[in-house]
C-alpha atoms as a PDB file:
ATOM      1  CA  UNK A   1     -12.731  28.486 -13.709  1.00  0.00           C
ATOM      2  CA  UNK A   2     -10.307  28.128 -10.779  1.00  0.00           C
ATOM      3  CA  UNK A   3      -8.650  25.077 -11.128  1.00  0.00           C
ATOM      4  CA  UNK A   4      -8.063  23.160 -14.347  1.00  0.00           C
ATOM      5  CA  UNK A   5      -5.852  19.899 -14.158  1.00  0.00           C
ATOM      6  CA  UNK A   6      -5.532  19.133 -17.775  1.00  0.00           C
ATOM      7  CA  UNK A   7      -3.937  14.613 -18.610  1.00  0.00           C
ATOM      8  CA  UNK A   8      -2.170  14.545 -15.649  1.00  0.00           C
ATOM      9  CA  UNK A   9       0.118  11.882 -14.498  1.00  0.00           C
ATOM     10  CA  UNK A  10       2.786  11.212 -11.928  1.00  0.00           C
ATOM     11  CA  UNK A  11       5.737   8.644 -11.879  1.00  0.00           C
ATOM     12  CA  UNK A  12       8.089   7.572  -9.273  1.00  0.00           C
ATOM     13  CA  UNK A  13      11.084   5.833 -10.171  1.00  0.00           C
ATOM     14  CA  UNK A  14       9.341   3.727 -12.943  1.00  0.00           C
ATOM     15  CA  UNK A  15       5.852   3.246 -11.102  1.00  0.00           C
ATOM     16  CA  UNK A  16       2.769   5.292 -12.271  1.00  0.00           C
ATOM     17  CA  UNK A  17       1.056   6.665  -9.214  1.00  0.00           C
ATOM     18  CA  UNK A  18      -1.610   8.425 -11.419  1.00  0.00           C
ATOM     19  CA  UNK A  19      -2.288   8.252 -15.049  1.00  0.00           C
ATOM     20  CA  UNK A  20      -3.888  10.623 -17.327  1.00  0.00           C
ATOM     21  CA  UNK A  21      -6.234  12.591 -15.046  1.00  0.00           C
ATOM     22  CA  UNK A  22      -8.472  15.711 -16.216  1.00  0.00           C
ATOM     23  CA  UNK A  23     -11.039  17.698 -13.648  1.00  0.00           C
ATOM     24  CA  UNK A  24     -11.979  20.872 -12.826  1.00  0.00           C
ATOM     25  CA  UNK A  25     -12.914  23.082 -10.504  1.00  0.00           C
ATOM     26  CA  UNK A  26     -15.146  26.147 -10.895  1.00  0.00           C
ATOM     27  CA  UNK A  27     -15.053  29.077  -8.062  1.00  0.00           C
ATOM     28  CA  UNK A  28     -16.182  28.878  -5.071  1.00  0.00           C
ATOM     29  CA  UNK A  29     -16.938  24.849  -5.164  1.00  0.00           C
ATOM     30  CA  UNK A  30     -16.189  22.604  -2.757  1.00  0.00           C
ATOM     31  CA  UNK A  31     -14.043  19.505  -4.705  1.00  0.00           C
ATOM     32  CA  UNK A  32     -13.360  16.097  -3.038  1.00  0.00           C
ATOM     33  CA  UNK A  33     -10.861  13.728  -4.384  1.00  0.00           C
ATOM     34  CA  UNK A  34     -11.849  10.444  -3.169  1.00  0.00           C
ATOM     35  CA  UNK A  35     -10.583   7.156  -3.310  1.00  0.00           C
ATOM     36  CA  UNK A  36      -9.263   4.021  -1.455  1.00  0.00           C
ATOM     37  CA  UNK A  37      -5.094   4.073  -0.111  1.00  0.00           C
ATOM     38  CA  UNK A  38      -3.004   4.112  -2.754  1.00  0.00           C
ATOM     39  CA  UNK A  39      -5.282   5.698  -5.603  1.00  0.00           C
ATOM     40  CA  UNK A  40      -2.921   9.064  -5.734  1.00  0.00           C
ATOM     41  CA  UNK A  41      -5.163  11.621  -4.336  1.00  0.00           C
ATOM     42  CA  UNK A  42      -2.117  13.411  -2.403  1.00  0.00           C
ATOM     43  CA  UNK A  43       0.332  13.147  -5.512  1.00  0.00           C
ATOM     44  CA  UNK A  44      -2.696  15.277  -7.428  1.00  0.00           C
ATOM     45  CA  UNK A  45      -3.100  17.592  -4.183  1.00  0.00           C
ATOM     46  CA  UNK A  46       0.916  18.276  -3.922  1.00  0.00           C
ATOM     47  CA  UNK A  47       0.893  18.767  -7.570  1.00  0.00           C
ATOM     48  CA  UNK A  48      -2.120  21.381  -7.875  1.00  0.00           C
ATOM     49  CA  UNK A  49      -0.497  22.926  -4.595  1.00  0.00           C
ATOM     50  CA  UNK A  50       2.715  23.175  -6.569  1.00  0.00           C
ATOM     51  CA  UNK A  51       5.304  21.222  -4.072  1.00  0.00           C
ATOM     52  CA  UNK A  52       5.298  18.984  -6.854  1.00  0.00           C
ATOM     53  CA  UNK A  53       6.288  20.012 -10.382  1.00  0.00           C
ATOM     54  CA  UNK A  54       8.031  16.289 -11.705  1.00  0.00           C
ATOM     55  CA  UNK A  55       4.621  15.632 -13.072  1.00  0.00           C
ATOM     56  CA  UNK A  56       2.955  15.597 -17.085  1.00  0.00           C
ATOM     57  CA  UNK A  57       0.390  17.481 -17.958  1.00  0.00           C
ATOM     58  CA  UNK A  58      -0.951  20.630 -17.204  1.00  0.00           C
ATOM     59  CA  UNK A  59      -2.404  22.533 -13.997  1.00  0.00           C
ATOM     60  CA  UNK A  60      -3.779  25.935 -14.959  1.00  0.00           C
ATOM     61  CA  UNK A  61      -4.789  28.480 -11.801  1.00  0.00           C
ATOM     62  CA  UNK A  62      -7.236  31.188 -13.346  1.00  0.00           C
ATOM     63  CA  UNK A  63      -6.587  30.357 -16.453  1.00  0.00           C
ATOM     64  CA  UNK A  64      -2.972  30.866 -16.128  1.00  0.00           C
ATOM     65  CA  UNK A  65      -0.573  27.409 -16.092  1.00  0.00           C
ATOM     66  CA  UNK A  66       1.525  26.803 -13.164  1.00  0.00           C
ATOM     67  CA  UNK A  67       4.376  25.090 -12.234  1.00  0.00           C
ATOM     68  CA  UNK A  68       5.367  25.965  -8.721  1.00  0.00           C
ATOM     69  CA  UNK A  69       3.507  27.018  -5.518  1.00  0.00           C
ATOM     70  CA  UNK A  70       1.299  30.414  -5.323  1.00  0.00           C
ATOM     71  CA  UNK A  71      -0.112  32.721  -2.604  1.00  0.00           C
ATOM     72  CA  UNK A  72      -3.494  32.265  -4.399  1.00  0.00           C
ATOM     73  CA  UNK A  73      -3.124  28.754  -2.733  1.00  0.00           C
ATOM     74  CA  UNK A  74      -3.712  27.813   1.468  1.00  0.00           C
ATOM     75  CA  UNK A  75      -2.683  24.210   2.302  1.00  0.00           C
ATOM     76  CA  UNK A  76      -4.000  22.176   4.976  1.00  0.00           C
ATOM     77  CA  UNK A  77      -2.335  18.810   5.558  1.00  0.00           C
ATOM     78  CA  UNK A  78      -3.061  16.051   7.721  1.00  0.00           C
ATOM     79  CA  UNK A  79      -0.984  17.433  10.750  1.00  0.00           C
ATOM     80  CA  UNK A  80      -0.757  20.565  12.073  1.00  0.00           C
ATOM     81  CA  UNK A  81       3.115  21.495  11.174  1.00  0.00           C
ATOM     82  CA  UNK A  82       2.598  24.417  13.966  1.00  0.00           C
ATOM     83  CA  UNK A  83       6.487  25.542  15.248  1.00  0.00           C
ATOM     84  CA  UNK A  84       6.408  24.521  18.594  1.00  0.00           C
ATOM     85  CA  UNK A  85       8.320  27.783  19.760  1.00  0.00           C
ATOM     86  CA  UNK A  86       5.678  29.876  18.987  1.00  0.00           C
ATOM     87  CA  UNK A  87       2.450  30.424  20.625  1.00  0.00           C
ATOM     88  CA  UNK A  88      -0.564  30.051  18.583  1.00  0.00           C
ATOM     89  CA  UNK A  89      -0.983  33.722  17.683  1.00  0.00           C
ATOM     90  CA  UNK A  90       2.714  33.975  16.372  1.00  0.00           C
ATOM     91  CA  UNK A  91       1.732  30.454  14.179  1.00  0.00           C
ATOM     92  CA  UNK A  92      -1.212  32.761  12.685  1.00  0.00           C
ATOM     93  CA  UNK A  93       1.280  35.586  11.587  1.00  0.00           C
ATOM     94  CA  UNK A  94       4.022  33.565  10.852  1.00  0.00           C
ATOM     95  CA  UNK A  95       5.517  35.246   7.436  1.00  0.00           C
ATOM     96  CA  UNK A  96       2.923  37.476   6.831  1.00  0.00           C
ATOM     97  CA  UNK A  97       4.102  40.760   5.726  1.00  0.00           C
ATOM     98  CA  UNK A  98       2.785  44.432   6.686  1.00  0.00           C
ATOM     99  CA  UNK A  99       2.593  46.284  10.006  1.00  0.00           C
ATOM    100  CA  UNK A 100       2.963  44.088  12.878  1.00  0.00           C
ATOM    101  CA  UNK A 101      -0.195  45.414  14.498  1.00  0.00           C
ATOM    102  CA  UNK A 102      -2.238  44.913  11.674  1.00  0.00           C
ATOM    103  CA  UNK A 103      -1.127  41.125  11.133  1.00  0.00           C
ATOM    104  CA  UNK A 104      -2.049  40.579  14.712  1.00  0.00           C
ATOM    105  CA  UNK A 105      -6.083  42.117  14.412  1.00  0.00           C
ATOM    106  CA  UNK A 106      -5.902  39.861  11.267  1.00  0.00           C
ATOM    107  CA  UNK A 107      -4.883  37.041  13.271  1.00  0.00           C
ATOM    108  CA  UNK A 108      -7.069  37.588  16.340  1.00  0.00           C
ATOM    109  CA  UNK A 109      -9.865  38.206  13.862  1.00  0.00           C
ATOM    110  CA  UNK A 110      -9.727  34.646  12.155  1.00  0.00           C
ATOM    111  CA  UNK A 111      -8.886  32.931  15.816  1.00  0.00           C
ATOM    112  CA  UNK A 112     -12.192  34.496  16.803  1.00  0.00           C
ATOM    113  CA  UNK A 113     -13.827  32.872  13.931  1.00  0.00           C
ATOM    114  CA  UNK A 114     -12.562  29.480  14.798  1.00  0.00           C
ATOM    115  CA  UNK A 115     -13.351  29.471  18.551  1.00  0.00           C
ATOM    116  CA  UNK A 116      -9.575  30.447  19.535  1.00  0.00           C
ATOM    117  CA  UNK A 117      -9.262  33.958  20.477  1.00  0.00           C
ATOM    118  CA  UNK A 118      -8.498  33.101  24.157  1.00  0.00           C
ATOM    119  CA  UNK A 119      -6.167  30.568  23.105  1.00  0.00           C
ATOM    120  CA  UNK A 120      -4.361  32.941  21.938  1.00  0.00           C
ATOM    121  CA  UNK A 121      -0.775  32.885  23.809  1.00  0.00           C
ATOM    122  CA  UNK A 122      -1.328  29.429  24.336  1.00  0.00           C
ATOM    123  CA  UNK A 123       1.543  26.791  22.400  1.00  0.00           C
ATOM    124  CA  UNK A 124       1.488  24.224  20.677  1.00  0.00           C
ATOM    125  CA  UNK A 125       1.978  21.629  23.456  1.00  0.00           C
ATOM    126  CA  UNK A 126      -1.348  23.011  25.385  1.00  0.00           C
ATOM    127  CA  UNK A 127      -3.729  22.253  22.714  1.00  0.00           C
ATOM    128  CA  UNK A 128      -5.560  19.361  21.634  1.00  0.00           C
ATOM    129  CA  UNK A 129      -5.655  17.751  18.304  1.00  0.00           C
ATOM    130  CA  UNK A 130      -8.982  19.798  17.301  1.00  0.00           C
ATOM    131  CA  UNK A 131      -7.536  22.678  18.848  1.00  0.00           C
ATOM    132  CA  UNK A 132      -3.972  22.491  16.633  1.00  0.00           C
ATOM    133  CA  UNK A 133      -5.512  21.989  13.228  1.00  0.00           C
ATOM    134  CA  UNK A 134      -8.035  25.101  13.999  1.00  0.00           C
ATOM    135  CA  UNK A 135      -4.709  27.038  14.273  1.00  0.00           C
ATOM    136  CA  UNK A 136      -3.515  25.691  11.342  1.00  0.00           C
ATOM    137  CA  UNK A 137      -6.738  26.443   9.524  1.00  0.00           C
ATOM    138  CA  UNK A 138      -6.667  29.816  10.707  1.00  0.00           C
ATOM    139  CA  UNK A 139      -3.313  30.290   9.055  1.00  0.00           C
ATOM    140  CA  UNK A 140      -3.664  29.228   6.033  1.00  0.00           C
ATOM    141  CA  UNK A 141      -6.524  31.434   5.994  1.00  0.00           C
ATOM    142  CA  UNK A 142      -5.121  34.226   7.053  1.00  0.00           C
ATOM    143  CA  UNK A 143      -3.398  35.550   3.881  1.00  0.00           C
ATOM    144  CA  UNK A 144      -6.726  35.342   2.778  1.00  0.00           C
ATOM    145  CA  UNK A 145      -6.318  32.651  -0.566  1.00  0.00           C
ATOM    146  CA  UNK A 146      -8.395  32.349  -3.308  1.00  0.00           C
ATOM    147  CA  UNK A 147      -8.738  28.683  -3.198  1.00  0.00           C
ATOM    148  CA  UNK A 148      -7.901  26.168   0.481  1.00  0.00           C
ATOM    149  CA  UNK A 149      -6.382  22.925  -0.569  1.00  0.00           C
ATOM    150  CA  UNK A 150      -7.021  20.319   2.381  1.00  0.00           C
ATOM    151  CA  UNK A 151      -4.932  16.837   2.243  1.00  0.00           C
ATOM    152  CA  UNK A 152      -7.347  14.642   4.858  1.00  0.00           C
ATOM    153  CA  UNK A 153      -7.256  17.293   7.234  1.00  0.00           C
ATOM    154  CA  UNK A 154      -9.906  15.604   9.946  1.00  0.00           C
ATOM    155  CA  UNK A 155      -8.708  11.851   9.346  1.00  0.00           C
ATOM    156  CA  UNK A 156      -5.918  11.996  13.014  1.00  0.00           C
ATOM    157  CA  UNK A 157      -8.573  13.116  14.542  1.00  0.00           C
ATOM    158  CA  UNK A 158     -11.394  11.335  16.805  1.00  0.00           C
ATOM    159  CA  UNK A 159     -15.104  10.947  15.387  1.00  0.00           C
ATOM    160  CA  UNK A 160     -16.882  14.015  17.571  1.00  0.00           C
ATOM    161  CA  UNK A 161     -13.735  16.428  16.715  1.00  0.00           C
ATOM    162  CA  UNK A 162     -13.828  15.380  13.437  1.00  0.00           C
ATOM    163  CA  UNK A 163     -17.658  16.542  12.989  1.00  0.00           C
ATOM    164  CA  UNK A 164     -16.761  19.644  14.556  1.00  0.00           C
ATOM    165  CA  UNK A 165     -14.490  20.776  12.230  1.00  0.00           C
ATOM    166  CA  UNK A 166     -16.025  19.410   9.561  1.00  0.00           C
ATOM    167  CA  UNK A 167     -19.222  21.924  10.346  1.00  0.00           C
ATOM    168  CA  UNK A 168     -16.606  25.081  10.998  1.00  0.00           C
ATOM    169  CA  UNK A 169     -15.243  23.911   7.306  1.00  0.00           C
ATOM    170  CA  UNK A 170     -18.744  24.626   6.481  1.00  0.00           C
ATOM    171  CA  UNK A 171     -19.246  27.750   8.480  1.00  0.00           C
ATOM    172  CA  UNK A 172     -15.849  29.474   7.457  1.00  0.00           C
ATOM    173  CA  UNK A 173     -16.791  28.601   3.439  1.00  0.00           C
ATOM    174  CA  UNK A 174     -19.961  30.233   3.323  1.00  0.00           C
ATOM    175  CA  UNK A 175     -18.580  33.692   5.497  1.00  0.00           C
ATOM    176  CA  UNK A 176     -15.043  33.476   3.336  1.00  0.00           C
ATOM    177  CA  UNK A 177     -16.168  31.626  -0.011  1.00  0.00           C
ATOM    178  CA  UNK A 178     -13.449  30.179  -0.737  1.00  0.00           C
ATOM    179  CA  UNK A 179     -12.420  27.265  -3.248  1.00  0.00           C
ATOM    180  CA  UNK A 180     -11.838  23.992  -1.948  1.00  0.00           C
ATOM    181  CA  UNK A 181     -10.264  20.915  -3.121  1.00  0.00           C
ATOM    182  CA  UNK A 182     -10.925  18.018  -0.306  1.00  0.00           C
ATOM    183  CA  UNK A 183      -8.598  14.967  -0.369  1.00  0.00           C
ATOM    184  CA  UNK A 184     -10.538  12.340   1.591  1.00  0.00           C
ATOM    185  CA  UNK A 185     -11.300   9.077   1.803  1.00  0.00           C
ATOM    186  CA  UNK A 186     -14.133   9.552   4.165  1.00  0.00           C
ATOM    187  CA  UNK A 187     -17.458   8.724   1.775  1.00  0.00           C
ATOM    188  CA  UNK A 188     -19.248  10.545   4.652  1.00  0.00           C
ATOM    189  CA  UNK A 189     -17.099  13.568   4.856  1.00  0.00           C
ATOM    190  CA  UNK A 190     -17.122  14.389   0.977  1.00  0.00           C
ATOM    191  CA  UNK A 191     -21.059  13.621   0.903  1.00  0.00           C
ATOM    192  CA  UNK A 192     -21.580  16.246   3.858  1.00  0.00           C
ATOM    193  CA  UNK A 193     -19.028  19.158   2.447  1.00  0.00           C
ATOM    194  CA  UNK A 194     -18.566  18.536  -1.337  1.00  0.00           C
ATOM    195  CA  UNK A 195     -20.213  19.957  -4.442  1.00  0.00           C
ATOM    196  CA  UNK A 196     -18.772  17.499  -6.335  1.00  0.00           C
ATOM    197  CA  UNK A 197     -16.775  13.990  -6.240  1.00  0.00           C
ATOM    198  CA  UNK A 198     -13.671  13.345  -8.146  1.00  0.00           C
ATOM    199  CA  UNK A 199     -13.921   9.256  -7.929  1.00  0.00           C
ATOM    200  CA  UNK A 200     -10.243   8.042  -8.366  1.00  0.00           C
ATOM    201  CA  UNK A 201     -10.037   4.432  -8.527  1.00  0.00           C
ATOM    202  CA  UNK A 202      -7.004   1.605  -8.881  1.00  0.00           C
ATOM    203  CA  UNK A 203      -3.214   1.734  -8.761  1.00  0.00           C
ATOM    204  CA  UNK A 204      -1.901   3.835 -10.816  1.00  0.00           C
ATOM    205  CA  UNK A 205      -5.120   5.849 -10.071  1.00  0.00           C
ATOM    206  CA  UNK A 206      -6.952   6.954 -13.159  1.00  0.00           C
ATOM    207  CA  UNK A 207     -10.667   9.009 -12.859  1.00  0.00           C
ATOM    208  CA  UNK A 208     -13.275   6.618 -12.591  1.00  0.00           C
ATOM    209  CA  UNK A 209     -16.520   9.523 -11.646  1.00  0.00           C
ATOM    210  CA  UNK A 210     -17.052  13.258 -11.764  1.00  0.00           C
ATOM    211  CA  UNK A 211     -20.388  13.519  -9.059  1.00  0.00           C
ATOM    212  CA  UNK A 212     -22.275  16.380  -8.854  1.00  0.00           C
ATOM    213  CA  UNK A 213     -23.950  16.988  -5.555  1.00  0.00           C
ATOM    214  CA  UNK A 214     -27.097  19.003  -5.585  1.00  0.00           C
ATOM    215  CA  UNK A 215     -28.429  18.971  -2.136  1.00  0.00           C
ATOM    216  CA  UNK A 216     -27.899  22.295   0.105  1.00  0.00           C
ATOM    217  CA  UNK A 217     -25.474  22.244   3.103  1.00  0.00           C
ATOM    218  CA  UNK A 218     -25.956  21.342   5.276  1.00  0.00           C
ATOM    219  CA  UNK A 219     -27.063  17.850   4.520  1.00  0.00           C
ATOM    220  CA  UNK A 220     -28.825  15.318   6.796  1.00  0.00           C
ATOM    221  CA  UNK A 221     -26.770  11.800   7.040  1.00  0.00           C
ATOM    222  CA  UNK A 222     -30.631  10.324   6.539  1.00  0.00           C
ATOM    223  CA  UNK A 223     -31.421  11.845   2.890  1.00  0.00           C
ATOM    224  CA  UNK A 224     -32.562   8.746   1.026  1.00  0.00           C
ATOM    225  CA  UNK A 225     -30.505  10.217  -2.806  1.00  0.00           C
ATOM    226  CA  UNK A 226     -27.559  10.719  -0.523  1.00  0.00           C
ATOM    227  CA  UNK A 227     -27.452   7.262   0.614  1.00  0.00           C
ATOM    228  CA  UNK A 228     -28.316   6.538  -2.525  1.00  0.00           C
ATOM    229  CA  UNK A 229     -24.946   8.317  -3.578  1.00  0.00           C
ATOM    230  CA  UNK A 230     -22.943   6.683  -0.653  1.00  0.00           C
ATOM    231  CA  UNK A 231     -23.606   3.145  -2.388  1.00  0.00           C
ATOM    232  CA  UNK A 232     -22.867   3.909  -5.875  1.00  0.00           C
ATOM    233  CA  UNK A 233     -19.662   4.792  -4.746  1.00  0.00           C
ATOM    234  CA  UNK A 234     -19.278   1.807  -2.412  1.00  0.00           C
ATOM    235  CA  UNK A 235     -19.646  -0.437  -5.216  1.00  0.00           C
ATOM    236  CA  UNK A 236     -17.823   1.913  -7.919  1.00  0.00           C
ATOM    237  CA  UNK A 237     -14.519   0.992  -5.296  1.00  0.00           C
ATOM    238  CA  UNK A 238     -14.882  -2.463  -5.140  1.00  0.00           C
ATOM    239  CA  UNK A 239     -16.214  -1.658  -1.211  1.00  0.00           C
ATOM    240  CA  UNK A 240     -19.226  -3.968  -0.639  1.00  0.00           C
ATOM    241  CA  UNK A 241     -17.748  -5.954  -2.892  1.00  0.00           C
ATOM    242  CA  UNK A 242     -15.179  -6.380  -0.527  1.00  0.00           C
ATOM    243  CA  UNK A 243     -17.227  -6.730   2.403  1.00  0.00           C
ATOM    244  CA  UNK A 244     -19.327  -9.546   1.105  1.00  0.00           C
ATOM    245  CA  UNK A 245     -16.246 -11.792   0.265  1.00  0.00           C
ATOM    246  CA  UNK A 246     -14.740 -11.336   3.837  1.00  0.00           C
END
């Protein structure tokens, strides 16, 4: 098992952001955490990713618990975070360690796989939005983790972009296999990557559904059980409820 996250809960200052929350994830899956604003998918994320330890409970990484962050463990957030100073191919080696030649083959090698390579000396300023988080991608991939940790990584980013990446997600899992834990609220997104859905529901957030997805990737948007899927969820978060009282 890769990831175990064993009663865990999170308080700020007197308010419980999430209460008493137990999943796993086995290697090699593909794990969404899903919810509405609010629900404390992120404070679970930074916690697993060990930039927070002020939490209860227990995270265990290969068996072993953790408190603190790992190089088992590439994160992904929501922006980029690329040093503007640097071109892209310095981003991609940033801190690795090892013969400077060889961290740049590694880099070019993983720039290649995200449609980059000739990007290459390129900075931060000259890329688009797609273009910047494929960098970033790249280097959190490049120490080559066991497990990617991605905190709505696609959400800045327009609808055809965001497909896009979402099918290089996709294409980089099955070449690399790597363990993924998703933090979306995109139904859509965690139907078309996930192997399974950890619903988390309310404020504090507490686990509401543990969904196992059994449909091969990749998925058409028009399979009748995923739909199927997409409204149990819907109603599980109060969604169409929502919708019909507007």
């Amino acid at each position: 098992m890769s990831i175990q996250v064993e009663a865990v809960s999170r308080r700020f200052e007197g308010t419980t952001a999430v209460e008493n929350v137990s999943f796993y994830v086995e290697e090699g899956e593909i794990v969404g955490l899903l919810g509405t604003s609010g629900c404390g998918k992120s404070t679970l994320l930074r916690a697993v990713a060990g930039l927070d330890t002020g939490y209860e409970g227990t995270i265990r990484l290969h068996g072993q618990e953790k408190r603190g962050t790992s190089k088992e463990l590439g994160i992904i957030f929501q922006e980029p975070r690329l040093m503007p100073w640097l071109t892209v191919l310095d981003n991609v080696t940033f801190g690795l360690d090892g013969p400077k030649e060889e961290q740049k083959k590694k880099a070019l090698d993983l720039l290649e796989v995200v449609g980059l390579k000739d990007f290459a000396d390129h900075y931060p300023k000259q890329l688009s939005g797609g273009m910047a988080q494929r960098t970033a991608i790249a280097r959190a991939l490049v120490t080559q983790p066991s497990t990617l940790l991605l905190d709505e990584p696609f959400s800045a980013l327009d609808a055809f972009t965001k497909l896009q990446l979402q099918d290089m997600v996709l294409d980089l899992w099955n070449q690399y296999l790597p363990t993924m834990v998703m933090v979306t609220h995109d139904i859509d997104e965690a139907l078309a990557l996930c192997d399974r859905i950890i619903i988390l529901k309310g404020q504090p957030g507490v686990l509401h559904d543990n969904l196992k997805l059994t449909q091969p990737k990749p998925r058409r948007k028009s399979d009748p059980e995923l739909a199927r899927v997409k409204e149990y969820i819907l109603e599980s978060l109060d969604i169409t409820k929502a919708e019909k009282e507007a």
